[in-house]
Every structure is written in structure tokens, then in C-alpha cells.
N, C-alpha and C. Protein backbone atom coordinates (compact mmCIF):
# COMPACT_ATOMS: atom_id res chain seq x y z
N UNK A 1 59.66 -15.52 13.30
CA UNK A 1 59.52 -16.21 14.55
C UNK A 1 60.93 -16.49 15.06
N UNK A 2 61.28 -15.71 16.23
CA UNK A 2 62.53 -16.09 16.94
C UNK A 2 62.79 -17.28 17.13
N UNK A 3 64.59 -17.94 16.92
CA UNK A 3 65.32 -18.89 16.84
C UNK A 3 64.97 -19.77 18.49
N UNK A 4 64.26 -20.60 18.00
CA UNK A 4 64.33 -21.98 19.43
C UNK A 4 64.25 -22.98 18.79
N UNK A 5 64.13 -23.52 20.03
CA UNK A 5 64.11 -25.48 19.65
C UNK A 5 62.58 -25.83 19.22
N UNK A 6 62.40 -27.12 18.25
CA UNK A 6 61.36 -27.49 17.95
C UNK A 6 60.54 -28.18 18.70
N UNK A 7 59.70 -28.75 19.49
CA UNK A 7 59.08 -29.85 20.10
C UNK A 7 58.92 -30.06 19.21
N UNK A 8 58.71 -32.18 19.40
CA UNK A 8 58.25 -33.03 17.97
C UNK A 8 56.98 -32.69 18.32
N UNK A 9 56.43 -32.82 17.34
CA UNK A 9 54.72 -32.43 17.37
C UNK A 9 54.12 -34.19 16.47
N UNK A 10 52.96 -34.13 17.76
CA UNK A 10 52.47 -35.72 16.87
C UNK A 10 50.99 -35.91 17.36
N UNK A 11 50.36 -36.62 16.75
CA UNK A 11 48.75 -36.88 16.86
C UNK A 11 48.46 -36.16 15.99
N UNK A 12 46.90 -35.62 16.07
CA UNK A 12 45.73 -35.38 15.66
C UNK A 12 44.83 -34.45 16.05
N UNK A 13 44.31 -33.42 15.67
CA UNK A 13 43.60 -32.78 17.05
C UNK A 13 42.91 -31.64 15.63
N UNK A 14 42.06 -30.81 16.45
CA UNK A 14 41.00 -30.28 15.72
C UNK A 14 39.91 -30.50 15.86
N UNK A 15 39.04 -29.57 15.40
CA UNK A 15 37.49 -29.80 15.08
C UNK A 15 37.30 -30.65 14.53
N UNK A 16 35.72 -31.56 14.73
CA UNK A 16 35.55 -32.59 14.17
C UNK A 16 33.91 -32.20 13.71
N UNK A 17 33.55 -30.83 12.86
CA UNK A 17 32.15 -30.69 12.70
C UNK A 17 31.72 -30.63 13.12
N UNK A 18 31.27 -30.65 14.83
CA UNK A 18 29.86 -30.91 15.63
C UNK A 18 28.87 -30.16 15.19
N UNK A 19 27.91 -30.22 15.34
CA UNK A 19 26.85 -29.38 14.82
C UNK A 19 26.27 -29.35 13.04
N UNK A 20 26.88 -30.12 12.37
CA UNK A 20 27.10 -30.12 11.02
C UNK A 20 26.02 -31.24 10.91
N UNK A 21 24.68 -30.79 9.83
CA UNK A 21 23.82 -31.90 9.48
C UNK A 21 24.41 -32.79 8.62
N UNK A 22 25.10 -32.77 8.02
CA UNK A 22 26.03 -34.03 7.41
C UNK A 22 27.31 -34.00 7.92
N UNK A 23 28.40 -34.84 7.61
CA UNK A 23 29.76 -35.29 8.04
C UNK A 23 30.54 -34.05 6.68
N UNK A 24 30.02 -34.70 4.96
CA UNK A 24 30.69 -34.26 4.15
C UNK A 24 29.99 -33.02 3.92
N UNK A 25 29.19 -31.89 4.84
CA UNK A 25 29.26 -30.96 4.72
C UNK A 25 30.03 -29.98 5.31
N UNK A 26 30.90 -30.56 6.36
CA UNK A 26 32.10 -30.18 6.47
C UNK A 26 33.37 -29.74 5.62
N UNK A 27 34.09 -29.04 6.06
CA UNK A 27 35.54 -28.98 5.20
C UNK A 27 36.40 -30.10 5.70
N UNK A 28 36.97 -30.33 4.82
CA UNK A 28 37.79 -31.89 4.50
C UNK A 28 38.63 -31.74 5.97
N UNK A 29 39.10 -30.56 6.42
CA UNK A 29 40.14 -30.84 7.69
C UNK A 29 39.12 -30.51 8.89
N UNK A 30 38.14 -30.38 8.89
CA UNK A 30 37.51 -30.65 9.83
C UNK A 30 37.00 -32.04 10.46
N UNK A 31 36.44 -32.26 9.37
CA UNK A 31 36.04 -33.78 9.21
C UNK A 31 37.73 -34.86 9.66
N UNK A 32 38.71 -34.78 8.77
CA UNK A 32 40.11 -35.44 9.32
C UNK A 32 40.79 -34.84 10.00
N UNK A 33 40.36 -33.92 10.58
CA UNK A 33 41.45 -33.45 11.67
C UNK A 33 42.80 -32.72 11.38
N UNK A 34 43.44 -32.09 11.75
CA UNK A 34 44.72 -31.44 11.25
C UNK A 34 45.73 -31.70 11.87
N UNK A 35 46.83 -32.31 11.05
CA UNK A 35 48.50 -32.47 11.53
C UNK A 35 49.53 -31.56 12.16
N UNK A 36 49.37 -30.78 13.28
CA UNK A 36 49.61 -29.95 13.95
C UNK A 36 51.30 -30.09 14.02
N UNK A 37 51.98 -28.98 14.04
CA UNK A 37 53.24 -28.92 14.45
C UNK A 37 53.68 -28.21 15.68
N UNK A 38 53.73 -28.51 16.66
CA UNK A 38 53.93 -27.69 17.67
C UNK A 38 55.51 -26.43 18.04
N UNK A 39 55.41 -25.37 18.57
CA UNK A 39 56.21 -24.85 18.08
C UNK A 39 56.40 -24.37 20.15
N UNK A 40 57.82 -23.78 19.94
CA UNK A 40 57.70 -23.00 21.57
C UNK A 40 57.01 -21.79 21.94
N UNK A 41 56.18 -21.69 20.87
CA UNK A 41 55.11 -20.15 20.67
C UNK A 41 53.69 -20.76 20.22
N UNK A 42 53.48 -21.48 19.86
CA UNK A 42 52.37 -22.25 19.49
C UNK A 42 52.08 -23.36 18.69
N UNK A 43 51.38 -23.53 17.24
CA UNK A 43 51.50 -24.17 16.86
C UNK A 43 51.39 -23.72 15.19
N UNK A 44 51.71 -24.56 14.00
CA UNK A 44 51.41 -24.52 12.74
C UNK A 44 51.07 -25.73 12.22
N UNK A 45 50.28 -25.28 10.81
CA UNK A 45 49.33 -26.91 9.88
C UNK A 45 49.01 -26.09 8.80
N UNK A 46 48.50 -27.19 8.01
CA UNK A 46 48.51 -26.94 6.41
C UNK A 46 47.40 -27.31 6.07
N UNK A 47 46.81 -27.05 5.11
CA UNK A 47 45.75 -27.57 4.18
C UNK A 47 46.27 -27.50 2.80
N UNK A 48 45.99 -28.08 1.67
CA UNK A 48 46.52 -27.74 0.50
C UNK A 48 46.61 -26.65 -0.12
N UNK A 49 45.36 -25.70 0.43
CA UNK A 49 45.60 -23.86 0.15
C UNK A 49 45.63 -22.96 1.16
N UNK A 50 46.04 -23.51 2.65
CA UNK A 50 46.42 -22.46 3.34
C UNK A 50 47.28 -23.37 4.64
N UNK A 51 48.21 -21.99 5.01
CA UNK A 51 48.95 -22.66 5.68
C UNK A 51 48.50 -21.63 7.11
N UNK A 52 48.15 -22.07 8.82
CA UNK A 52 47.41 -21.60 9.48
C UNK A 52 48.79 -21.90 10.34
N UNK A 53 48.78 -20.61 11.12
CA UNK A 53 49.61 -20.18 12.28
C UNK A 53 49.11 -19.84 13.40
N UNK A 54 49.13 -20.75 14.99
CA UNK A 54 48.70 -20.24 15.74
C UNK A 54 49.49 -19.64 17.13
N UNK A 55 49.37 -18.09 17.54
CA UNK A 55 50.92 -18.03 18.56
C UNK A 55 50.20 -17.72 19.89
N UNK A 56 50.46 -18.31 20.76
CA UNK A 56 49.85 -17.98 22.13
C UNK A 56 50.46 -16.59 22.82
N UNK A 57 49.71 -15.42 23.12
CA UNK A 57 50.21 -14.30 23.99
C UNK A 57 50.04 -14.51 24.92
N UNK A 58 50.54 -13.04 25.43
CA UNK A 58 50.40 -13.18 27.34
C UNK A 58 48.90 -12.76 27.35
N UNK A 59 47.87 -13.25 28.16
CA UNK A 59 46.31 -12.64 28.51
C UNK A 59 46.22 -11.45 28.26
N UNK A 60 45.67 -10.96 27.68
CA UNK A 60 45.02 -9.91 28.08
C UNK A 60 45.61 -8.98 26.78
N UNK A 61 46.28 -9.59 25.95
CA UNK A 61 46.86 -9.06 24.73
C UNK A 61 45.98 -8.09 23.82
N UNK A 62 46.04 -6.65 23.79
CA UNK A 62 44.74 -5.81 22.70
C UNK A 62 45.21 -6.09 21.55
N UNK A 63 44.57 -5.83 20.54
CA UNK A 63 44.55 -6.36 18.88
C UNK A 63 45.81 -4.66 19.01
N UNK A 64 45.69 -3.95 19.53
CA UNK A 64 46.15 -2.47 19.20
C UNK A 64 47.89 -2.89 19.44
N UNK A 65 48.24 -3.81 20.41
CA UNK A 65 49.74 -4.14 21.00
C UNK A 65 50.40 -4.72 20.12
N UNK A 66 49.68 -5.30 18.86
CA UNK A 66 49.90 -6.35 17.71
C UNK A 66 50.12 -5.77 16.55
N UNK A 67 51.79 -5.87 15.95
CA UNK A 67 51.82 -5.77 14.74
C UNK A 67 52.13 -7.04 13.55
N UNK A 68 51.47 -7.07 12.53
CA UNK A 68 51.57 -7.76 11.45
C UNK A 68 51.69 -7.97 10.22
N UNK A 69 52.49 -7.92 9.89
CA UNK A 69 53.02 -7.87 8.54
C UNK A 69 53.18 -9.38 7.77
N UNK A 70 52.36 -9.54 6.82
CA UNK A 70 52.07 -10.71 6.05
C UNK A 70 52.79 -10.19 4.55
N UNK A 71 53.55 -10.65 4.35
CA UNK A 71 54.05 -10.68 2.79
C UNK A 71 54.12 -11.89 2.00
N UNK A 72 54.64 -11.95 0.88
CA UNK A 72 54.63 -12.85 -0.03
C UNK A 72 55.63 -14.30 0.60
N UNK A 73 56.88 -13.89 0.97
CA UNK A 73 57.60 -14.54 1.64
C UNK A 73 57.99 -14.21 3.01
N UNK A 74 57.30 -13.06 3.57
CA UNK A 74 57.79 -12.97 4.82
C UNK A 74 57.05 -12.52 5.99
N UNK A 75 56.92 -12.58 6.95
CA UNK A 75 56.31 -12.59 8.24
C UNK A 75 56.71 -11.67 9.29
N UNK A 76 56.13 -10.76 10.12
CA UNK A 76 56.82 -10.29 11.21
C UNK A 76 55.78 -9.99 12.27
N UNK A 77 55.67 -10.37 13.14
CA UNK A 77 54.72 -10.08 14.24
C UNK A 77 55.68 -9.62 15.52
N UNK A 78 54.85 -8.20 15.58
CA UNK A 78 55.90 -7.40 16.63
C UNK A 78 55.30 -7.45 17.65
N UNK A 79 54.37 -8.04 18.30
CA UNK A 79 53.58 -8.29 19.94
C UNK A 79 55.32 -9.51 20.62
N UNK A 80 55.31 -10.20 19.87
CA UNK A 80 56.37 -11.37 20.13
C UNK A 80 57.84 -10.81 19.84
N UNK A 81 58.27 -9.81 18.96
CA UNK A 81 59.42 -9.36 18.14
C UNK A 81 59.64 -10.54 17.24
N UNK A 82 58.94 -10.92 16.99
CA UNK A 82 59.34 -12.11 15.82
C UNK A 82 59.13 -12.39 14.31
N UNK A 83 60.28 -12.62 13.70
CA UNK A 83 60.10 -12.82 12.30
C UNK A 83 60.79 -13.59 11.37
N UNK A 84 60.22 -13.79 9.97
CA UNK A 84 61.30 -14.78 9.58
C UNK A 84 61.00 -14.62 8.10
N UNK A 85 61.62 -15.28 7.25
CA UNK A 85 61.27 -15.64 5.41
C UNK A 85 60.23 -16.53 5.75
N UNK A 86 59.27 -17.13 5.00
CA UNK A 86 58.28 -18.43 5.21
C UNK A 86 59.50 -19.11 4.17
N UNK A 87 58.83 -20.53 4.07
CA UNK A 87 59.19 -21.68 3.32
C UNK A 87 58.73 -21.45 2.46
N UNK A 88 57.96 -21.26 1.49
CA UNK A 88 57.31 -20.82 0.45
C UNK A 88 56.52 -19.62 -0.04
N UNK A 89 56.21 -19.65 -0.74
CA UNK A 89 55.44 -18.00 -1.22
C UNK A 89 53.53 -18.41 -1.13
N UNK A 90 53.22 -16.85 -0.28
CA UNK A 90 51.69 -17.04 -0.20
C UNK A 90 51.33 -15.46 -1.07
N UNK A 91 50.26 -15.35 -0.92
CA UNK A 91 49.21 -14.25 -1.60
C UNK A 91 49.16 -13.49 -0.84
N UNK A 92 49.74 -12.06 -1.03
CA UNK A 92 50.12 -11.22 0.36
C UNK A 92 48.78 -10.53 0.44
N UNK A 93 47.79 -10.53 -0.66
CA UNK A 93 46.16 -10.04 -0.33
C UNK A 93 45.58 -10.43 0.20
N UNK A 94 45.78 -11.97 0.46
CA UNK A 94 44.81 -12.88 0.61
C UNK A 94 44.99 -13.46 2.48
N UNK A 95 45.92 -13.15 2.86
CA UNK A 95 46.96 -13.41 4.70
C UNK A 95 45.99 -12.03 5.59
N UNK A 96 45.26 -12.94 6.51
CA UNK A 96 44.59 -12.57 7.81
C UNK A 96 45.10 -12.62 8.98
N UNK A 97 45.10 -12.31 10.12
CA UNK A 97 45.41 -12.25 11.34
C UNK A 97 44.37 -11.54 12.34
N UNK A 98 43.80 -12.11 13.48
CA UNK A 98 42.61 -12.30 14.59
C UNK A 98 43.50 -12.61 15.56
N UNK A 99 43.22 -11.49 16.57
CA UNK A 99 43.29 -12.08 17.95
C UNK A 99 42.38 -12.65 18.81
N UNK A 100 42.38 -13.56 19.03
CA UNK A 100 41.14 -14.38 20.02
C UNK A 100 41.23 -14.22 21.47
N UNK A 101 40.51 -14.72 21.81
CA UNK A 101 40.08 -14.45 23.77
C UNK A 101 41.43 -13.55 24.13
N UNK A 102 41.97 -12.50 23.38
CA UNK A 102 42.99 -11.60 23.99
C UNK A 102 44.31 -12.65 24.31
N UNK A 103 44.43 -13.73 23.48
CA UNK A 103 45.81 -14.72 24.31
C UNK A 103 45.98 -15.60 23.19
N UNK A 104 45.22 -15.68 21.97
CA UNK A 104 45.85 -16.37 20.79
C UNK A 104 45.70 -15.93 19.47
N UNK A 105 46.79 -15.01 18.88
CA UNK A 105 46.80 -14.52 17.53
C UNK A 105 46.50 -15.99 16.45
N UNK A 106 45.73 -15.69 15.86
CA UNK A 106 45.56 -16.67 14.55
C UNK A 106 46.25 -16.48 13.08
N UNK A 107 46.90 -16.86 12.22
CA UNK A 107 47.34 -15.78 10.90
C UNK A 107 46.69 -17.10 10.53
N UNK A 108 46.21 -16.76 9.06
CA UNK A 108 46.07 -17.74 7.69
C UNK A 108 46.56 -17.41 6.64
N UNK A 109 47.38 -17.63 5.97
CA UNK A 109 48.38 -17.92 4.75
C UNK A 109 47.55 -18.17 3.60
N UNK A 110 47.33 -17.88 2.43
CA UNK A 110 46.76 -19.12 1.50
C UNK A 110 48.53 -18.72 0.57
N UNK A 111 48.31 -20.11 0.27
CA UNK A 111 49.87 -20.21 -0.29
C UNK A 111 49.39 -20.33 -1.84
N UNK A 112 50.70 -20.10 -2.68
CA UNK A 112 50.28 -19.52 -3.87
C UNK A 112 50.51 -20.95 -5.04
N UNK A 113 51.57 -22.10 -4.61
CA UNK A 113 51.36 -23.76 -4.79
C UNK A 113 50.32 -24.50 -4.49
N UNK A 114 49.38 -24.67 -4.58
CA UNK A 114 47.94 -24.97 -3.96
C UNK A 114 47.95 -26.76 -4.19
N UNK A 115 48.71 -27.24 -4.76
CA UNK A 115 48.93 -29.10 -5.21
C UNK A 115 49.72 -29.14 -3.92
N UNK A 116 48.89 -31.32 -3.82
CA UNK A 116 49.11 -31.84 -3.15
C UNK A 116 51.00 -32.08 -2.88
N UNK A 117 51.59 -32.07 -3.79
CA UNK A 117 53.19 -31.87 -3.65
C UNK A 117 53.47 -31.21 -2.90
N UNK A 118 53.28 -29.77 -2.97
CA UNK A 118 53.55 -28.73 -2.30
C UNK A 118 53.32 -28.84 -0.36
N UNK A 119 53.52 -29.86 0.02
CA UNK A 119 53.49 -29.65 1.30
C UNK A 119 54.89 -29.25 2.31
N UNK A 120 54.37 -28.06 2.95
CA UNK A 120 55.60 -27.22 3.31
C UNK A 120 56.49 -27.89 4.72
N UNK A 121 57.86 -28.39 4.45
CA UNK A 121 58.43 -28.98 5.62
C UNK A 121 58.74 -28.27 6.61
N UNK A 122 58.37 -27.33 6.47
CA UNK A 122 58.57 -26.05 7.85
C UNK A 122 58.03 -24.91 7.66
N UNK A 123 58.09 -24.34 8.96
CA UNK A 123 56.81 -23.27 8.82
C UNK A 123 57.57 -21.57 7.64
N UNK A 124 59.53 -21.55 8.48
CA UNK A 124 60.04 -21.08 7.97
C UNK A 124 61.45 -21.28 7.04
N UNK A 125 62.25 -20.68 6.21
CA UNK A 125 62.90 -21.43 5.67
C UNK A 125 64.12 -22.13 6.91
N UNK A 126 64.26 -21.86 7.64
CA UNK A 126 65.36 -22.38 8.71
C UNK A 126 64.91 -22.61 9.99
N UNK A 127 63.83 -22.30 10.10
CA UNK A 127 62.90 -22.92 11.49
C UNK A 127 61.66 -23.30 11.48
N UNK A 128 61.25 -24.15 12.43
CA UNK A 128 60.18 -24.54 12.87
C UNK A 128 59.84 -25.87 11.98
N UNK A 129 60.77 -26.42 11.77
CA UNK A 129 60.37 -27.67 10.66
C UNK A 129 59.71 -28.87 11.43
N UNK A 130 59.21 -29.63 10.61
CA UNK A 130 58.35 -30.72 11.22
C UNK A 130 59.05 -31.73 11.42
N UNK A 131 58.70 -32.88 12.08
CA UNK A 131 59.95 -33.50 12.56
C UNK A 131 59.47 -34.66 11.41
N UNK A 132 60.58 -35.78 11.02
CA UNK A 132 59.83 -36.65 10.17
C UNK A 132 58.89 -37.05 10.06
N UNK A 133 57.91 -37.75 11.67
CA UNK A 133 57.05 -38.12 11.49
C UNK A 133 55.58 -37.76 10.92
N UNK A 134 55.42 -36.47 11.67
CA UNK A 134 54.86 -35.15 11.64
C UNK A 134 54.75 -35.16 10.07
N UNK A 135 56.00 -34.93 9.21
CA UNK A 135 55.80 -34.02 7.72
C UNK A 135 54.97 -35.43 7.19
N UNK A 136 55.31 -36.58 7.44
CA UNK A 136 55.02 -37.62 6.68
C UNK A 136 53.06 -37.82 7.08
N UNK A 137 53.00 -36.57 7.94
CA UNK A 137 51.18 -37.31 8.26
C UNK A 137 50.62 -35.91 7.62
N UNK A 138 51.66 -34.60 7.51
CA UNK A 138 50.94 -33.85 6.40
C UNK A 138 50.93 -34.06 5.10
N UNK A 139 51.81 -34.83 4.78
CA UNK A 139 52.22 -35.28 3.44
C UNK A 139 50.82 -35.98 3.07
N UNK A 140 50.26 -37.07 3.66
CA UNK A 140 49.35 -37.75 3.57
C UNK A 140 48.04 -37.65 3.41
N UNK A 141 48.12 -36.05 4.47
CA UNK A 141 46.64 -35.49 5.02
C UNK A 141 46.32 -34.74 3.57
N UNK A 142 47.51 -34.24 3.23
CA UNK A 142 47.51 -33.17 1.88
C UNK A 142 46.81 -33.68 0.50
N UNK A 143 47.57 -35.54 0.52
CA UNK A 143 47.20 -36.42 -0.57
C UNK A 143 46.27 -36.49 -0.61
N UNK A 144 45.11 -36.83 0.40
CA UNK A 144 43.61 -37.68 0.48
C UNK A 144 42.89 -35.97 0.55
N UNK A 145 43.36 -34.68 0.93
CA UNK A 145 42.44 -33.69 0.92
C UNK A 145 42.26 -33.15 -0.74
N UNK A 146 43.56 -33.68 -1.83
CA UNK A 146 43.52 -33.67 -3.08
C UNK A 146 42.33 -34.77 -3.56
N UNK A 147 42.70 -36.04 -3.27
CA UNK A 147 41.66 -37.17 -3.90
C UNK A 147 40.36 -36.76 -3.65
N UNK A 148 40.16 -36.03 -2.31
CA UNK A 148 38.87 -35.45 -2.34
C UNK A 148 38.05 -34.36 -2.72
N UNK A 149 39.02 -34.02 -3.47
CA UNK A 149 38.54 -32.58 -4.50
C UNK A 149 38.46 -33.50 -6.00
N UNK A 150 39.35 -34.14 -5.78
CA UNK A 150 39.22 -34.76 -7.81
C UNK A 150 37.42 -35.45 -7.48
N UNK A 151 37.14 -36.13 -6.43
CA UNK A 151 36.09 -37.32 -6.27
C UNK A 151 35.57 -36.41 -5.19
N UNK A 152 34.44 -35.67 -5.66
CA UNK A 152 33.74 -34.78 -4.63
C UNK A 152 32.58 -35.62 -3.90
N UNK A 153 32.25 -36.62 -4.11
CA UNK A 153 31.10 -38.05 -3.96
C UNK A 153 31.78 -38.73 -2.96
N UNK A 154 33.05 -39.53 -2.73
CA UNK A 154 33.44 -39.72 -2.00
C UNK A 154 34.14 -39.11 -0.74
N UNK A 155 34.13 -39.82 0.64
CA UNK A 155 34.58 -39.09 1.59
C UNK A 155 36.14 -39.75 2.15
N UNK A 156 36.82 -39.34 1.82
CA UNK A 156 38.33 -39.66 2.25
C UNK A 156 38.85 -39.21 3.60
N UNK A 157 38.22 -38.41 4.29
CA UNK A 157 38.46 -38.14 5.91
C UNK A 157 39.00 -38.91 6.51
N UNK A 158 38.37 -40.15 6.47
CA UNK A 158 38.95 -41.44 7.35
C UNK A 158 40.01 -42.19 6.65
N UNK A 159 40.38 -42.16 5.57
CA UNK A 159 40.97 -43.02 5.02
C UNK A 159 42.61 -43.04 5.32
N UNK A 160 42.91 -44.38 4.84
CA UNK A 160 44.62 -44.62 5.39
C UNK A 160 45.48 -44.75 3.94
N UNK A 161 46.31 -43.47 4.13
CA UNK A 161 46.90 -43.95 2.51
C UNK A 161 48.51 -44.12 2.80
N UNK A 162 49.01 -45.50 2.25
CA UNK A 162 50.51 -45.96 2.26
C UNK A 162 50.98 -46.05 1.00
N UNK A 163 52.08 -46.09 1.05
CA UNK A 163 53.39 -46.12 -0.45
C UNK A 163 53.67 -44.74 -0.65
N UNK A 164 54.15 -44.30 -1.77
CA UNK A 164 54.86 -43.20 -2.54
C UNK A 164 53.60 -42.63 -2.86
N UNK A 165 53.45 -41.76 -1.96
CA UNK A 165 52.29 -40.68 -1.93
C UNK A 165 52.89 -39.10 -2.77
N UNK A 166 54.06 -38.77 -2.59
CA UNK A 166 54.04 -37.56 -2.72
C UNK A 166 54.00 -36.99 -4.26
N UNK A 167 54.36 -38.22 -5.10
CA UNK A 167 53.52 -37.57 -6.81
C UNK A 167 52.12 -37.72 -6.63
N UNK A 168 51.44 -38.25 -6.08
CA UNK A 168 49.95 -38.70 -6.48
C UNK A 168 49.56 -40.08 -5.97
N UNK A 169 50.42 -40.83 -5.85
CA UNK A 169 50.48 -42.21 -5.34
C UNK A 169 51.57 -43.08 -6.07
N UNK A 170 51.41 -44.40 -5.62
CA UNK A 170 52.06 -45.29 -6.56
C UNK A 170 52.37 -45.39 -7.62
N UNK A 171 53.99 -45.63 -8.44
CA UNK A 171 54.03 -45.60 -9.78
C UNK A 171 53.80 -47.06 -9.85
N UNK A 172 53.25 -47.52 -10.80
CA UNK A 172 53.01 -49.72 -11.46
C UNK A 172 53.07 -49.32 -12.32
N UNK A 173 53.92 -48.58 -13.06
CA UNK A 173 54.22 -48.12 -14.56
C UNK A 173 55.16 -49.36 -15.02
N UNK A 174 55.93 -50.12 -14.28
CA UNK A 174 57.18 -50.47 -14.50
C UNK A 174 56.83 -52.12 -14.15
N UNK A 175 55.29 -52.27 -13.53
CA UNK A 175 55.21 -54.15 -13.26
C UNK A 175 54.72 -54.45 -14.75
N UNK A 176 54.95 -55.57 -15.22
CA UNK A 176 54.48 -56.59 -16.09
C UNK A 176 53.20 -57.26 -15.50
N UNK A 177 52.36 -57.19 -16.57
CA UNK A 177 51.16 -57.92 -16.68
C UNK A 177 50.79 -59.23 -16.57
């Protein structure tokens, strides 16, 4: 992805299930929504096993004008001329790409770190990074989409999690009783 400036990217946005006879028969980022990073080509977000890229074309874009190359660490989409290293390593079997209504390429990543740690501060190693606020609400989104795989009974969608999230939560290893 060619060298520009970042917009801060902030809120919330996504599908929210409609149509779904339960809430928790949803996928966890449907149900909470996804921490979007906005980019001057579109946008990027994470889930704990995939990292989703979205780039807006000009109308009328054929799947045939589109090249894509998904590798382990690297990316190149030639509709845009753009490319880069990623921030981390994904499953070069496992990386899709869809063009939609002819005007928005989709890629999906599944990354090959699949733990809640692993949340990626940018899309590539020298661009497109999230701005503090931003990494700190994927950081979060990443934590509670983990708690909700350990505790498949409970629904963590809504939930608000504060302190030292990025081992697992809080250390109280160190208070007295």
C-alpha cells in the first residue's frame, strides 16, 4: 500500500447480526462491532485470527483489472500499484480477496499468531499504523474476543475491560492479603 498520511480512525462501526435468531449466535465481532482503522484507500481491523483489509476502487472496477498477491509477509495489489511487507506473518493458503459492487476489494488475512497479545499496530511494517487510541480499542476488542472463546456460555460483546489488558489482564500477584 503506497506511502500517505494516516487519518486517526475512531468509533465503532460494523454489523450488528440483524437477522440472527439469537445475539450469541453471531460471531463475536459482529455482535461488538469492529475497531476500524481508516486509511487514505480505505480501511483495516482485526479479529484475533484474521486481519481484514478493505480498499475502495474507482466504480466500475472488473475482478479481471485486479491483481493480488497475498504472501506470508507480503502484499501487492496492482489495480492501486500498491504494496508493502505486512506487520506480521499470515497463512499464504489461507488469504482471500472479492471484489464487491465493482468499487470495494475485500482481502482477509488469517494471521499465523492467533493470541490475544498478538494485536497488530499497523496494517504494514512502516505504514498505516493505528493511532494510539484506535490500537488501545483493538487491544481490548482482541482481549474480551479471547475471554469469549475460553467462556463459550458467556457473552462479552458488550463488555468494558480496563487495566493491563495486554498479558491477559491484571497482574495482583504482588498485593498482600
Amino acid at each position: 500500500m503506497a506511502a500517505a498520511g494516516l487519518r486517526a480512525c475512531a468509533g465503532r462501526a460494523g454489523p450488528r447480526g440483524a437477522g440472527s435468531p439469537s445475539p450469541m449466535s453471531a460471531p463475536f465481532e459482529e455482535r461488538s462491532g469492529v475497531v476500524p482503522c481508516g486509511t487514505p484507500w480505505g480501511r483495516w481491523y482485526q479479529t484475533l485470527e484474521e486481519v481484514f483489509i478493505e480498499v475502495q476502487v474507482p466504480p466500475g472496477t472488473r475482478a479481471k483489472d485486479v491483481r493480488c498477491s497475498l504472501q506470508s509477509r507480503h502484499i501487492a495489489l496492482s489495480v492501486r500499484g500498491q504494496e508493502g511487507k505486512l506487520f506480521d506473518s499470515t497463512i499464504t493458503d489461507e488469504g482471500t480477496w472479492t471484489l464487491e459492487d465493482r468499487k470495494l476489494i475485500r482481502i482477509v488475512l488469517m494471521k499465523t499468531n492467533r493470541d490475544a497479545g498478538n494485536c497488530w499496530t499497523s496494517l504494514l511494517e512502516d505504514e498505516y499504523a493505528a493511532d494510539p487510541w484506535v490500537q488501545d480499542q483493538m487491544q481490548r476488542k482482541l482481549t474480551l474476543e479471547r475471554f469469549q472463546r475460553e467462556n463459550p456460555g458467556f457473552d462479552f460483546s458488550g463488555a468494558e475491560i480496563s487495566g493491563n489488558y495486554s498479558k491477559g489482564g491484571p497482574d495482583f500477584s504482588s498485593l498482600e492479603k
